[in-house]
N, C-alpha and C. Protein backbone atom coordinates (compact mmCIF):
# COMPACT_ATOMS: atom_id res chain seq x y z
N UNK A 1 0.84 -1.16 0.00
CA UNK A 1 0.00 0.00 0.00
C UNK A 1 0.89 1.24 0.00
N UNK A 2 0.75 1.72 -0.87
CA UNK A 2 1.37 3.48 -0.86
C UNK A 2 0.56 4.60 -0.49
N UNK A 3 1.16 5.12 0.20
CA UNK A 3 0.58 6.39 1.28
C UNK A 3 1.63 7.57 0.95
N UNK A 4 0.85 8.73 0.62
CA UNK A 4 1.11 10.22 0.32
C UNK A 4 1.31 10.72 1.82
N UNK A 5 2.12 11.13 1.84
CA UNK A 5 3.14 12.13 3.11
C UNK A 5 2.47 13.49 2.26
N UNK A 6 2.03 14.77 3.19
CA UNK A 6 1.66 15.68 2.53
C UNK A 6 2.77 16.49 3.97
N UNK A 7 3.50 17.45 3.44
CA UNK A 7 4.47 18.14 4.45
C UNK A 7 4.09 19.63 4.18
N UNK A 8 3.40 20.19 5.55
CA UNK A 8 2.98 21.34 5.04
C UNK A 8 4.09 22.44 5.85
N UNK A 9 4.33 23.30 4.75
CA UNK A 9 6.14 24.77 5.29
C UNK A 9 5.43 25.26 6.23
N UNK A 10 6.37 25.61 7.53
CA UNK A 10 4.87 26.65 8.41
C UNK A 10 5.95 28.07 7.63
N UNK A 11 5.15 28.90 7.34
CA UNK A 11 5.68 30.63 7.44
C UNK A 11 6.03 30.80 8.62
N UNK A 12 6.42 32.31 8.75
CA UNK A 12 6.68 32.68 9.79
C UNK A 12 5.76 32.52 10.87
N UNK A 13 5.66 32.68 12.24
CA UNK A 13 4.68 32.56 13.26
C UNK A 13 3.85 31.70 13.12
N UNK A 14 4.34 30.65 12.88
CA UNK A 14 3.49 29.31 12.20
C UNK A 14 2.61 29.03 12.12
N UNK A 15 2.67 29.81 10.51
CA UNK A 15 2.11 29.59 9.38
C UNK A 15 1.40 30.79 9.27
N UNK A 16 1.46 31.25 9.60
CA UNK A 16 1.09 32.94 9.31
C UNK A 16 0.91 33.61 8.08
N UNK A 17 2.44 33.56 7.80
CA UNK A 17 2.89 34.13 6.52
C UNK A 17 3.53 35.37 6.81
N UNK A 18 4.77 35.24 5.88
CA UNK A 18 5.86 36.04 6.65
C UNK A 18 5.29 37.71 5.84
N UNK A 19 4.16 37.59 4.64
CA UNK A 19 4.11 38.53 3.96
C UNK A 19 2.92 39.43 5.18
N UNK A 20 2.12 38.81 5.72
CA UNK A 20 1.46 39.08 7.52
C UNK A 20 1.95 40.05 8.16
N UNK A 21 3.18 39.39 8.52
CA UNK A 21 3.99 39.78 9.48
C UNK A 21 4.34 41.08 9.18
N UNK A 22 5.00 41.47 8.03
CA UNK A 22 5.56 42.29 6.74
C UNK A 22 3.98 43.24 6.85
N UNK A 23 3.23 42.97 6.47
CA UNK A 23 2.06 44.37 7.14
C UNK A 23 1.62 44.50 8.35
N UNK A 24 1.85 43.48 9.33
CA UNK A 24 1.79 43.99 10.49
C UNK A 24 2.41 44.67 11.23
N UNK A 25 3.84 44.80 11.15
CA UNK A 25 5.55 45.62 11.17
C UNK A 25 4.59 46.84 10.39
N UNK A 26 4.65 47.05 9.23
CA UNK A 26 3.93 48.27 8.43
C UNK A 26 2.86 49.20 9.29
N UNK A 27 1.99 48.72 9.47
CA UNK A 27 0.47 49.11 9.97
C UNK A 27 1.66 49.86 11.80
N UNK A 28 1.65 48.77 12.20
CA UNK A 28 2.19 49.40 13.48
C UNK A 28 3.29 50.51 13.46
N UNK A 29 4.24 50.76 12.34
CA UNK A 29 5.16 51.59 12.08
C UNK A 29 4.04 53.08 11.70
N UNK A 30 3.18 52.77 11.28
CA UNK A 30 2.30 53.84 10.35
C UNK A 30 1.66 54.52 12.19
N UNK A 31 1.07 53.47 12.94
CA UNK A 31 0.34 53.96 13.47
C UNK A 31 1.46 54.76 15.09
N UNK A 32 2.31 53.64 15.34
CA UNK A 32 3.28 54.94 16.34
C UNK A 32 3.95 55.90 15.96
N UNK A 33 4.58 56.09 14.37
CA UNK A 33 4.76 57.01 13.77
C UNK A 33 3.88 58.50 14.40
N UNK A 34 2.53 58.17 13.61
CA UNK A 34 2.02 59.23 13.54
C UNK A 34 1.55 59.70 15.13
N UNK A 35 1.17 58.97 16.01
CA UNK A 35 0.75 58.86 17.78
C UNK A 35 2.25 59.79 17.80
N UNK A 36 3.64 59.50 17.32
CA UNK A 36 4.96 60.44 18.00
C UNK A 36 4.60 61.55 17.89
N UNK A 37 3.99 62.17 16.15
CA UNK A 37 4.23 63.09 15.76
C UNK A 37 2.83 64.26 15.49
N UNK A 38 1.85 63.37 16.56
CA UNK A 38 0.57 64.16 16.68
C UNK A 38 -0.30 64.34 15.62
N UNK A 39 0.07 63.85 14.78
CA UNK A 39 -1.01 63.86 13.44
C UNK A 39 -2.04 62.88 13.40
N UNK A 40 -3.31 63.45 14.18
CA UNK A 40 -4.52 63.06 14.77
C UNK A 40 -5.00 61.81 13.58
N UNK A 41 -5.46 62.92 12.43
CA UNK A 41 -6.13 62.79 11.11
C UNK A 41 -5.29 61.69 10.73
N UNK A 42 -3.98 61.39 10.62
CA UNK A 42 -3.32 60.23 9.76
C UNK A 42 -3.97 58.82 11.03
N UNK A 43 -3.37 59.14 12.07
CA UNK A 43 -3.95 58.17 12.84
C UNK A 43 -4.94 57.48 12.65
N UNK A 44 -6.43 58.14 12.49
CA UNK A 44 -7.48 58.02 12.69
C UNK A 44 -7.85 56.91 11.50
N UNK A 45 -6.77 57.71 10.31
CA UNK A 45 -6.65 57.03 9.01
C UNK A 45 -6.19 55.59 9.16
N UNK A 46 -5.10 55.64 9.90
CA UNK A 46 -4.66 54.29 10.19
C UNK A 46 -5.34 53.31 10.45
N UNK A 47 -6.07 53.57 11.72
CA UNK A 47 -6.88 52.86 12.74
C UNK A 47 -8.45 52.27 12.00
N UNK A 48 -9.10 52.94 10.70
CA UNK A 48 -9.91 52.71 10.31
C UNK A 48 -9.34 51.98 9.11
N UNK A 49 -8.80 52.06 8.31
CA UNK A 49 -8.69 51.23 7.08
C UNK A 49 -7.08 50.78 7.36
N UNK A 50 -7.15 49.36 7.80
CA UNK A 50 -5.40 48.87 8.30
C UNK A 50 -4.56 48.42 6.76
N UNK A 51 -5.48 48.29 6.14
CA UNK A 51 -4.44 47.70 5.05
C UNK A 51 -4.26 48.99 4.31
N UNK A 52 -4.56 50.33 3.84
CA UNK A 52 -3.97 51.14 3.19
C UNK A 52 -2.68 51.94 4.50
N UNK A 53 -2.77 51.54 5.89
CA UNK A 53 -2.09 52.08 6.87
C UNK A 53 -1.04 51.02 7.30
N UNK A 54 -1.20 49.95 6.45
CA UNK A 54 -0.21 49.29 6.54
C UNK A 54 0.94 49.34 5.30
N UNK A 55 0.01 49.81 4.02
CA UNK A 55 1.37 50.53 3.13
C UNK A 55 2.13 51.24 2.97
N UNK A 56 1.09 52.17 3.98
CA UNK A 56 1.70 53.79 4.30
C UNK A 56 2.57 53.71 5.30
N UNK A 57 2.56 52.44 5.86
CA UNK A 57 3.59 52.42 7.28
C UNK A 57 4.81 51.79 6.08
N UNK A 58 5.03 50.76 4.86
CA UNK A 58 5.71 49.92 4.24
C UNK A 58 6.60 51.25 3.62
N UNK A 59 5.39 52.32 3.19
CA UNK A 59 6.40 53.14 2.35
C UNK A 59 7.18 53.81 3.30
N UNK A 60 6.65 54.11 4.71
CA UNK A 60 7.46 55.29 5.41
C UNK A 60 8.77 54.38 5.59
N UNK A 61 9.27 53.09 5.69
CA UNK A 61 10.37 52.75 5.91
C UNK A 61 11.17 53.14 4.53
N UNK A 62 10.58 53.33 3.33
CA UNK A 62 11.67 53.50 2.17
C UNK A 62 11.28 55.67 1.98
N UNK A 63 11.06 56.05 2.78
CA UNK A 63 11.19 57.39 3.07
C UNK A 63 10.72 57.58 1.87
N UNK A 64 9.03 57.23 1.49
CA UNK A 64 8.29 57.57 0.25
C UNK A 64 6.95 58.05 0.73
N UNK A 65 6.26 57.85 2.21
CA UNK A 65 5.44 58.49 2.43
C UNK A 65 5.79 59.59 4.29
């Protein structure tokens, strides 16, 4: 009898996905960023739509937003 082994990769934080992780680093960079620097309105931005505040946190590391 032959039997299939199925081996599943964990990602990061197993199995997450390290690309996750990678907007969750983002989003949180976006959102203490702006909490340092008092900019209410970006915050607010953050806190309501996480995935465009998680790009905006991706770009602020390449000093594009």
């Amino acid at each position: 009898m032959a039997r299939i082994i199925i081996q599943r990769e964990d990602g990061c934080l197993g199995g997450g996905g390290c690309l996750g992780v990678i907007a969750l680093a983002g989003w949180i960079t976006a959102v203490v960023r702006d909490a340092f620097m008092v900019k209410w309105l970006w915050l607010i931005f953050d806190i309501l739509l996480p995935p465009l505040g998680a790009i905006r946190g991706i770009l602020m590391w390449f000093g594009l937003a």
